[in-house]
N, C-alpha and C. Protein backbone atom coordinates (compact mmCIF):
# COMPACT_ATOMS: atom_id res chain seq x y z
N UNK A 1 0.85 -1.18 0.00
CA UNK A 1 0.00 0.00 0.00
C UNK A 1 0.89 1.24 0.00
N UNK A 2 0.70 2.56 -0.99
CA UNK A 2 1.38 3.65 -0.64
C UNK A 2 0.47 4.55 -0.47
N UNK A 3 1.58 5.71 0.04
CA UNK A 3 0.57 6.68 0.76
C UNK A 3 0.99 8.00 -0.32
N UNK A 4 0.61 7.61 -1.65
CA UNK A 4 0.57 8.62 -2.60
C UNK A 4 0.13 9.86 -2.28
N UNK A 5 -1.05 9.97 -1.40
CA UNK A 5 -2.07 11.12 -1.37
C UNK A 5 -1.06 11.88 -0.10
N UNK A 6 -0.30 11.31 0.75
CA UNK A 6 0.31 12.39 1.75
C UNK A 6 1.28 12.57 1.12
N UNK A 7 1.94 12.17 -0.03
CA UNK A 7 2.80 12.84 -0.82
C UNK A 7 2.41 13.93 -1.65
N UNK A 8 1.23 14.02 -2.02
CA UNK A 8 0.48 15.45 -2.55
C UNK A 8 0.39 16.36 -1.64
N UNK A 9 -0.27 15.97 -0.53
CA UNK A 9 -0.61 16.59 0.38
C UNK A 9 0.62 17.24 0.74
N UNK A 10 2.03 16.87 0.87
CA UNK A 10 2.90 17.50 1.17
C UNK A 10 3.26 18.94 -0.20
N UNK A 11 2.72 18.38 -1.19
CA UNK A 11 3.10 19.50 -1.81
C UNK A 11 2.51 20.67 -2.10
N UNK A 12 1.06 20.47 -1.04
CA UNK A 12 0.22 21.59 -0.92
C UNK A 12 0.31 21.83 0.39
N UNK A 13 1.82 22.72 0.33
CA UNK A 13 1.58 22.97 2.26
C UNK A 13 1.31 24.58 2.09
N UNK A 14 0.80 25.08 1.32
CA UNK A 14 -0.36 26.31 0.91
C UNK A 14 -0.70 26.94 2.30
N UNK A 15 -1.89 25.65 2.77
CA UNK A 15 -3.10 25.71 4.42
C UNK A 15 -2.02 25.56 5.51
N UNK A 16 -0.90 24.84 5.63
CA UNK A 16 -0.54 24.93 6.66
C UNK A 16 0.95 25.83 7.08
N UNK A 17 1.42 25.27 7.99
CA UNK A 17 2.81 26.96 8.39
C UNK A 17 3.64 26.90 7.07
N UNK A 18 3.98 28.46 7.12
CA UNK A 18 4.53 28.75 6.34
C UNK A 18 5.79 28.16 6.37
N UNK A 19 6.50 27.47 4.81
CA UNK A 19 7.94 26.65 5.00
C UNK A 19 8.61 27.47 3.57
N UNK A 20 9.83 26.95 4.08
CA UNK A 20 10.67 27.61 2.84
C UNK A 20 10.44 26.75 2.16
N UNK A 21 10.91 27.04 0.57
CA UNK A 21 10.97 26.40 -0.04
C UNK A 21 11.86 25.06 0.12
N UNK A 22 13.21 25.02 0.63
CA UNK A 22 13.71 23.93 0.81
C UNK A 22 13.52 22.78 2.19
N UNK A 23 12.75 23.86 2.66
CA UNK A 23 12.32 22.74 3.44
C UNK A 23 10.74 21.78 3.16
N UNK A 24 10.13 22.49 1.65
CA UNK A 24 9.06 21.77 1.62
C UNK A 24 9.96 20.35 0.63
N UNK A 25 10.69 21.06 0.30
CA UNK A 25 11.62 20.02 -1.25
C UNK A 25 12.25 18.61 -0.12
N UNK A 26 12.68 19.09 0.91
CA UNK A 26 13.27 18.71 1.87
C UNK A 26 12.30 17.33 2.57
N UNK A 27 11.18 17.78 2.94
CA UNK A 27 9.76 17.15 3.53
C UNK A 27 9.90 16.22 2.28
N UNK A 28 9.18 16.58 1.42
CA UNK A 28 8.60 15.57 -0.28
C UNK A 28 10.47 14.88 -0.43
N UNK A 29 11.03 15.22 -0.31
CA UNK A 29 12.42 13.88 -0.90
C UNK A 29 12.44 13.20 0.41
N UNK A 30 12.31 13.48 1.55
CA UNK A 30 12.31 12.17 2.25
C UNK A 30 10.71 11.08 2.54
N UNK A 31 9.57 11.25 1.93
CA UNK A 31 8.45 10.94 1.58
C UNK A 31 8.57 10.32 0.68
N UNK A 32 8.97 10.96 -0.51
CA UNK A 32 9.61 9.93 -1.67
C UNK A 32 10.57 8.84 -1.44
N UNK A 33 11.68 9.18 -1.02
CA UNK A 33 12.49 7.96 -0.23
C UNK A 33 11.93 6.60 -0.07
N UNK A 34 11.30 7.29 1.17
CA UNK A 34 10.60 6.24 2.20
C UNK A 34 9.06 5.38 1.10
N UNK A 35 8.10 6.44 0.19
CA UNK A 35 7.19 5.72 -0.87
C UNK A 35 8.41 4.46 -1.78
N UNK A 36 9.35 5.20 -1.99
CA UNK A 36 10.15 4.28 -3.17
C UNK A 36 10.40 2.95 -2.63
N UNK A 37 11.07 3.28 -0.99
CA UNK A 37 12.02 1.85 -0.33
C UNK A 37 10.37 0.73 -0.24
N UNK A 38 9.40 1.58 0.04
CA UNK A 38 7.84 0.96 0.27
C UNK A 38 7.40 -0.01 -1.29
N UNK A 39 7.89 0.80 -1.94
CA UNK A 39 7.35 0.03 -3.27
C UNK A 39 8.29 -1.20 -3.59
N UNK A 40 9.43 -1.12 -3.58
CA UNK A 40 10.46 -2.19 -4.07
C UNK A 40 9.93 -3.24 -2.87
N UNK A 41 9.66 -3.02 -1.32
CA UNK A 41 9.50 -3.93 -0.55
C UNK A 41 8.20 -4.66 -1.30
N UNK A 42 7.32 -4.17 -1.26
CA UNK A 42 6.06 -4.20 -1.86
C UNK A 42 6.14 -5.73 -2.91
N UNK A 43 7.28 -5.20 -3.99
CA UNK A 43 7.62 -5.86 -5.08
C UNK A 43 8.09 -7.73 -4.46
N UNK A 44 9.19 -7.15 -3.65
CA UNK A 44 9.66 -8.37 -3.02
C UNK A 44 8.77 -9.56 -2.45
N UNK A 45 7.59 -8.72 -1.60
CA UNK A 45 6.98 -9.34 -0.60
C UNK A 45 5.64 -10.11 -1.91
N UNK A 46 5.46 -9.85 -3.02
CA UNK A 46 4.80 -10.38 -4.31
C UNK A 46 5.78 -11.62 -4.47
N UNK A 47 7.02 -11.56 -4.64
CA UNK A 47 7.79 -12.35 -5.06
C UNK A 47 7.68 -13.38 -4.33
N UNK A 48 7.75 -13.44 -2.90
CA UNK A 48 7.67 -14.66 -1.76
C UNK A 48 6.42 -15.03 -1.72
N UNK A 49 5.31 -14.15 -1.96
CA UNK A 49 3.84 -14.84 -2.07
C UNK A 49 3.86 -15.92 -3.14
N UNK A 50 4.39 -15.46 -4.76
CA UNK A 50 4.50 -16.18 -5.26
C UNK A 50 5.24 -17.65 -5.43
N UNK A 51 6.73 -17.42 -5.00
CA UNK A 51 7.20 -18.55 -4.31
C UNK A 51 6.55 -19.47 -3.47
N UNK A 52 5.94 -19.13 -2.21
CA UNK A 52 4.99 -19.91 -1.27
C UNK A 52 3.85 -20.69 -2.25
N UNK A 53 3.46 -19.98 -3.27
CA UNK A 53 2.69 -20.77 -4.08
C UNK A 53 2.80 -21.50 -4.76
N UNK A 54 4.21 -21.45 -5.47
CA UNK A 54 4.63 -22.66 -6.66
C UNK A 54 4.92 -23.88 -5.38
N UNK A 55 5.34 -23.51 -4.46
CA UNK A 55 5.92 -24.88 -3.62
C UNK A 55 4.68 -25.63 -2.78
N UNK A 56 3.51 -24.78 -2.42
CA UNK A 56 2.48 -25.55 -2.53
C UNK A 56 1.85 -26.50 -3.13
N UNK A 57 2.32 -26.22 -4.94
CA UNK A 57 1.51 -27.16 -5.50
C UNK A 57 2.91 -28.23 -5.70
N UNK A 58 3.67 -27.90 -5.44
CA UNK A 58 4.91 -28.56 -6.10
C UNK A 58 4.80 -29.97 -6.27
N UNK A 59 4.42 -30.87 -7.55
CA UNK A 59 5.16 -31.90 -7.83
C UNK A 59 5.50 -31.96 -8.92
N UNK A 60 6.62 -32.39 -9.31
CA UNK A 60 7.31 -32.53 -10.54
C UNK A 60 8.08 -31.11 -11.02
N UNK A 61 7.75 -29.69 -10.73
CA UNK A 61 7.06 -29.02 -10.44
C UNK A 61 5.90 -28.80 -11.47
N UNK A 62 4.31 -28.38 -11.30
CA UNK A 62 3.62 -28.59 -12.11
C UNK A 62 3.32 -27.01 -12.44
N UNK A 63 2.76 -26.01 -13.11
CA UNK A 63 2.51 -25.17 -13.39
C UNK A 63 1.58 -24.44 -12.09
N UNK A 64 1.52 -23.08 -11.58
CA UNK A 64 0.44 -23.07 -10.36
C UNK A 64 -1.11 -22.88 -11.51
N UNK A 65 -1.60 -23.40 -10.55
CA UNK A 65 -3.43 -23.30 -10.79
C UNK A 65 -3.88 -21.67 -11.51
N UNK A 66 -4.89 -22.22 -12.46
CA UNK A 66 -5.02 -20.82 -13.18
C UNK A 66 -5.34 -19.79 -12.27
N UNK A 67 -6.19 -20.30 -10.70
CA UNK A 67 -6.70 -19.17 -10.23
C UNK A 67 -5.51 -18.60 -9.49
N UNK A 68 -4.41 -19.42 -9.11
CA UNK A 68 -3.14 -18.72 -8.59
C UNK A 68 -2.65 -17.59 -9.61
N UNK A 69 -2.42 -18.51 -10.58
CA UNK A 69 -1.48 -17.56 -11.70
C UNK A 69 -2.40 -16.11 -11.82
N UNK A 70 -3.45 -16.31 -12.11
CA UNK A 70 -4.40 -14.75 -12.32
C UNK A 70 -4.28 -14.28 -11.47
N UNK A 71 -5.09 -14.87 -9.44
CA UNK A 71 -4.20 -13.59 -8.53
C UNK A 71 -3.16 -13.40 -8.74
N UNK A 72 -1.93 -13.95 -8.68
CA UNK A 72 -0.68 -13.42 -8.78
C UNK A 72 -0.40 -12.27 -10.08
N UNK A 73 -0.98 -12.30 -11.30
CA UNK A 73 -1.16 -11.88 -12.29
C UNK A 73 -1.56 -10.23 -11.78
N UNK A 74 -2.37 -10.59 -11.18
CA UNK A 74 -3.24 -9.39 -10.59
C UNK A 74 -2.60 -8.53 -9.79
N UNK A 75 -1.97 -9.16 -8.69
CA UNK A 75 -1.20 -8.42 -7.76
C UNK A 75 -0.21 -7.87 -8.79
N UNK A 76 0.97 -8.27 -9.37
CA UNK A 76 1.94 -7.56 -10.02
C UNK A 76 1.05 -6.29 -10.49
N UNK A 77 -0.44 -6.50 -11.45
CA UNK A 77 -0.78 -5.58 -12.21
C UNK A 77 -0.59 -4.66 -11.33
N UNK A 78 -1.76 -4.78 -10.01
CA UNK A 78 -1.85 -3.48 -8.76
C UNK A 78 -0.22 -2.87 -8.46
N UNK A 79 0.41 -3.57 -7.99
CA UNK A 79 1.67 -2.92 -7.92
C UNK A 79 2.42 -2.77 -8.97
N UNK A 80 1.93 -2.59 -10.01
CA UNK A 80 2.34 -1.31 -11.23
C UNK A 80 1.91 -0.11 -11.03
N UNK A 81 0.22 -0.06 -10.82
CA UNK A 81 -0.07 0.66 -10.75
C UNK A 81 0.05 2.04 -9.34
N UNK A 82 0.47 1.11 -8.51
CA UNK A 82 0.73 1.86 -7.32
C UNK A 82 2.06 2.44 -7.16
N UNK A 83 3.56 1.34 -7.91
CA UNK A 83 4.39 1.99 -7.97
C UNK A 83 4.55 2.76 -8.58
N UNK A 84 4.44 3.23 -10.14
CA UNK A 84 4.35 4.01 -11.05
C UNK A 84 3.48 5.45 -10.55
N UNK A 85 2.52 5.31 -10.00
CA UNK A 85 2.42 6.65 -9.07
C UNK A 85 3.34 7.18 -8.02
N UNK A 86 4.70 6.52 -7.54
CA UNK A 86 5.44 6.58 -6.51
C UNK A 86 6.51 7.39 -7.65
N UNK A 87 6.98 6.84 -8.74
CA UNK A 87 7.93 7.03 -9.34
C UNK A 87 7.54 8.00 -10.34
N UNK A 88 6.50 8.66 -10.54
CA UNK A 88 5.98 9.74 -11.23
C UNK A 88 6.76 10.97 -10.78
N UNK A 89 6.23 10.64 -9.12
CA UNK A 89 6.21 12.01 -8.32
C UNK A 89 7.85 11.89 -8.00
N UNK A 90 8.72 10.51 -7.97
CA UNK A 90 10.11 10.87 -7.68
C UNK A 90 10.70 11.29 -8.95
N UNK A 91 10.67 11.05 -10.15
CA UNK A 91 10.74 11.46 -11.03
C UNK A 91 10.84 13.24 -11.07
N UNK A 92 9.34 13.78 -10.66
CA UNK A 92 9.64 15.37 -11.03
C UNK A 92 10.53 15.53 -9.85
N UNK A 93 10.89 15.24 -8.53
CA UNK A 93 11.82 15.79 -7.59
C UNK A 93 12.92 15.78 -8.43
N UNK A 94 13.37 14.32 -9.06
CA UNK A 94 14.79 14.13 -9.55
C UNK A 94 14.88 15.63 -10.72
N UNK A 95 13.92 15.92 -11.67
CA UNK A 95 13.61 16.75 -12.21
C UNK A 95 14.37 18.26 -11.58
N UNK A 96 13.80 18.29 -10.55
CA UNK A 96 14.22 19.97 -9.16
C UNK A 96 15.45 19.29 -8.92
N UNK A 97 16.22 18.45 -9.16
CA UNK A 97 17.68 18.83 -8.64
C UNK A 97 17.51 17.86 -7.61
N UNK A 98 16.87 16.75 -7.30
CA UNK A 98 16.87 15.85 -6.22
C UNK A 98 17.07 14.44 -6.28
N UNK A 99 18.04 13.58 -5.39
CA UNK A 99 17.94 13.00 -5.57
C UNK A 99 17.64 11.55 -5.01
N UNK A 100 16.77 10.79 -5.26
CA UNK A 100 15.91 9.92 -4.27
C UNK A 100 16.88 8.56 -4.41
N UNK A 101 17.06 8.27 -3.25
CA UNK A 101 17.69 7.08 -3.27
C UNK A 101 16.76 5.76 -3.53
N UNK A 102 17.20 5.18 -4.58
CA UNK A 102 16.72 3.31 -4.88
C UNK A 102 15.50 4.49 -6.23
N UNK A 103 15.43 5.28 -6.49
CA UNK A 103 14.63 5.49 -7.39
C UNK A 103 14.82 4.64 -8.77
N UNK A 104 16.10 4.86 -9.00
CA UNK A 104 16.20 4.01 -10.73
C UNK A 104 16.03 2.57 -10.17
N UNK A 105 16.33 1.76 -9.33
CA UNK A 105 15.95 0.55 -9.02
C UNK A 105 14.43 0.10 -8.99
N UNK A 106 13.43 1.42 -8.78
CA UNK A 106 11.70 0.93 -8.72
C UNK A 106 11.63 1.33 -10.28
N UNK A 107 12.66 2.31 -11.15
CA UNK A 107 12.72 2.63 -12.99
C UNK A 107 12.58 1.07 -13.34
N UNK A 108 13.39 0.34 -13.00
CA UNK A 108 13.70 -0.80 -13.64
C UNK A 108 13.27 -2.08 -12.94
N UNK A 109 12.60 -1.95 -11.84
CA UNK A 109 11.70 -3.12 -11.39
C UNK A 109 10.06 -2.62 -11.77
N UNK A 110 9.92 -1.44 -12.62
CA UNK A 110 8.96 -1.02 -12.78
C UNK A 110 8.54 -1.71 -14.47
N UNK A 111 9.97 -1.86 -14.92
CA UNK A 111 9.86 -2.20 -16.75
C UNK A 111 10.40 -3.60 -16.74
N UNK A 112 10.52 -4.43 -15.56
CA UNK A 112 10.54 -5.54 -15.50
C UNK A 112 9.59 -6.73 -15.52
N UNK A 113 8.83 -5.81 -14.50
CA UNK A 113 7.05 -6.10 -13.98
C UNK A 113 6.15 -5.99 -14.73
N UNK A 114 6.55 -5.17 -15.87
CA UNK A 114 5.65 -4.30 -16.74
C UNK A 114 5.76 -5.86 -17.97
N UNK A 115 6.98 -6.06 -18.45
CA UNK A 115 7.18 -6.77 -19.52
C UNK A 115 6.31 -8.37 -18.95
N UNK A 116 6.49 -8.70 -17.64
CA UNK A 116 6.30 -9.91 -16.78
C UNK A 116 5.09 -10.02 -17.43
N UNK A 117 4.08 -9.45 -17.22
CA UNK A 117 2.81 -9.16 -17.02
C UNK A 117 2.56 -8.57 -18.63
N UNK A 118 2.87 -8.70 -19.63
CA UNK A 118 2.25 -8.79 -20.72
C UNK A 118 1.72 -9.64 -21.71
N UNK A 119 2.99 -10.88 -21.07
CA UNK A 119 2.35 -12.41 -21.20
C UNK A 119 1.27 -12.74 -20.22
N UNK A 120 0.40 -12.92 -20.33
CA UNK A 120 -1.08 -13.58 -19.52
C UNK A 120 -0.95 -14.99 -19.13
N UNK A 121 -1.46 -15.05 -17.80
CA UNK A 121 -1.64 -16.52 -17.15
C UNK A 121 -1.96 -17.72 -18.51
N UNK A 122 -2.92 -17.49 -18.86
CA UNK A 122 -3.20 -18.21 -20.06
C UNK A 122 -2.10 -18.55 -20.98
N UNK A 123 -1.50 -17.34 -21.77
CA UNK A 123 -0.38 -17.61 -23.06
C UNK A 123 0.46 -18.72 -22.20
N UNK A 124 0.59 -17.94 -20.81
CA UNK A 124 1.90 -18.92 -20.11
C UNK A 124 1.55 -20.59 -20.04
N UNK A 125 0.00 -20.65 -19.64
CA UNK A 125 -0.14 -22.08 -19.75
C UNK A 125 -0.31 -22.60 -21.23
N UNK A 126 -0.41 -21.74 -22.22
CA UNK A 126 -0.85 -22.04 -23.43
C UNK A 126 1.00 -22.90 -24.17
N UNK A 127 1.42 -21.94 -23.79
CA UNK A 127 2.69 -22.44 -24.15
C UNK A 127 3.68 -23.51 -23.47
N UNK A 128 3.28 -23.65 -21.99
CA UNK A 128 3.64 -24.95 -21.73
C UNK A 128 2.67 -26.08 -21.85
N UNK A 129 1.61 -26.08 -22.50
CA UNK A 129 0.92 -27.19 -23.27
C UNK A 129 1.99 -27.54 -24.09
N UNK A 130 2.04 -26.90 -25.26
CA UNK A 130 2.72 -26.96 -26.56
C UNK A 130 4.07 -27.48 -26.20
N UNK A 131 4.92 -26.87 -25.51
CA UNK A 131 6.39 -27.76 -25.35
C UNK A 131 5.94 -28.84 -24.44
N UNK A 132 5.04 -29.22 -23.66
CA UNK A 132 4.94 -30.51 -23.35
C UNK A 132 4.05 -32.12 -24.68
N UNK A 133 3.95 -31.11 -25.53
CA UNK A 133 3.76 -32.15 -26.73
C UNK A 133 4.68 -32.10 -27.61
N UNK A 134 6.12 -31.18 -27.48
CA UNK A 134 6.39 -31.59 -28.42
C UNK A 134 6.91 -30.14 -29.44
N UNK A 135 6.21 -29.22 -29.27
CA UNK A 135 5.34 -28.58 -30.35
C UNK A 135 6.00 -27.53 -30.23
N UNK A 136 7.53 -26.84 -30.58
CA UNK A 136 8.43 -26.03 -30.49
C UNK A 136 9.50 -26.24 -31.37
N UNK A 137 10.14 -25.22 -31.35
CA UNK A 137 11.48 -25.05 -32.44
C UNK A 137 12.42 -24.91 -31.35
N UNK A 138 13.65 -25.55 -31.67
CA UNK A 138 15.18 -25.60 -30.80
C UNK A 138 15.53 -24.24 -31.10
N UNK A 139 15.98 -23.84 -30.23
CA UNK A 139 16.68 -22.44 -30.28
C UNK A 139 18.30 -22.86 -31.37
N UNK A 140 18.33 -23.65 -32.09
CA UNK A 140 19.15 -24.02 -32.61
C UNK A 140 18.75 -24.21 -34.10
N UNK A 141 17.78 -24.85 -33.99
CA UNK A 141 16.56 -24.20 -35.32
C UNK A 141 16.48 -23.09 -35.63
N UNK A 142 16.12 -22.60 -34.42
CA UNK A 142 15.79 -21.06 -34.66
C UNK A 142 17.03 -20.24 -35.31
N UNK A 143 18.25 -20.32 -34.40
CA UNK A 143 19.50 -19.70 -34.66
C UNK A 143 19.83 -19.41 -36.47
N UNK A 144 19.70 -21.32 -36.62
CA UNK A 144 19.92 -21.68 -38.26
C UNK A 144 19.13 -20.23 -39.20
N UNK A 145 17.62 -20.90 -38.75
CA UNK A 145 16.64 -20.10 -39.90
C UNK A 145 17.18 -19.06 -40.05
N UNK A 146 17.42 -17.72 -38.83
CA UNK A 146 17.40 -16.51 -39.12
C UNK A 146 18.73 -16.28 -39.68
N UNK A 147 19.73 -17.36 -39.45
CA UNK A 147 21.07 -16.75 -39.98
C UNK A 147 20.97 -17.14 -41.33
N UNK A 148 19.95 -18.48 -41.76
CA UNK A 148 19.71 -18.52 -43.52
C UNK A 148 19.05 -17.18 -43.80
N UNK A 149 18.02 -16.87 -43.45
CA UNK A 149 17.29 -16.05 -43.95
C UNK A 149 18.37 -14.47 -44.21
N UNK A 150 19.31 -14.17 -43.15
CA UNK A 150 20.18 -13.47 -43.55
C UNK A 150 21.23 -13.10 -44.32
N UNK A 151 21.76 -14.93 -44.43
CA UNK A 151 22.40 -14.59 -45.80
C UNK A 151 21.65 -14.08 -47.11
N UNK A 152 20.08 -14.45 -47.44
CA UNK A 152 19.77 -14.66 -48.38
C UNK A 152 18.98 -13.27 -49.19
C-alpha cells in the first residue's frame, strides 16, 4: 500500500505553516524515499507470495493453478499501478535537482514487472501445453533459420 495522497498533500503545504521552499523540497524527498524503499518492498513481498505458491503445488514441479497464476497476475498488475504513481512524483523531484535514493531501481523493477505481465496466465499455460507435446522449435533451429534467412 502507498501513501501517494500524503505525498500530494505534502506538496500543498499552501493551508498549513509557512515553509521555505527547501524545506518543503526537503519534507517531499524524504516521503519519496521512504514511498520508493515501500514500493520495491512491496515488489519483493509479491515475489515470496508467489514462491509460497509454486511450492504448494509442487510436484514434478507442475505449473500453479489458473486461479493462482491470475491472482498473482493481478497483484503484479496493482503494484504497477501503485508503484508508477510513486515514481511519477520521484521522477519530477529528480527533475528539481533531487535526488531519491533506490529510485532508478523501482525505474527498472517497474519495466521488468511491466514486460512480466504482458504475457497472460493463459499464453503462459498455453505455451507450456505446446512444449509438453512436443510442439516447439530448438533455439538451434531457430538460430539456423534466421542466420539462412540473412544470408539470403
Amino acid at each position: 500500500m502507498t501513501a501517494v495522497s500524503l505525498f500530494d498533500a505534502l506538496s500543498d503545504e499552501s493551508r498549513g505553516p509557512k515553509l521555505t521552499d527547501a524545506e518543503i523540497l526537503s519534507r517531499r524527498a524524504a516521503m519519496a524515499e521512504k514511498l520508493v524503499t515501500s514500493a520495491l518492498d512491496d515488489l519483493k513481498r509479491i515475489g515470496e507470495y508467489e514462491r509460497l505458491c509454486a511450492s504448494a503445488v509442487t510436484t514434478n514441479p507442475p505449473p500453479l493453478t489458473p486461479a493462482l497464476g491470475d491472482s498473482l497476475h493481478d497483484l503484479y498488475c496493482q503494484w504497477i499501478t501503485e508503484a508508477d504513481a510513486v515514481a511519477v512524483r520521484a521522477r519530477v523531484l529528480r527533475d528539481q535537482g533531487v535526488r531519491i535514493a533506490a529510485a532508478d531501481q523501482l525505474d527498472d523493477a517497474l519495466g521488468r514487472t511491466r514486460a512480466r505481465v504482458v504475457v497472460s496466465p493463459e499464453q503462459i499455460a498455453s505455451a507450456t501445453a505446446q512444449a509438453r507435446e512436443g510442439q516447439f522449435i530448438s533455439s538451434r533451429e531457430l538460430r539456423d533459420e534466421l542466420r539462412a534467412r540473412l544470408r539470403s
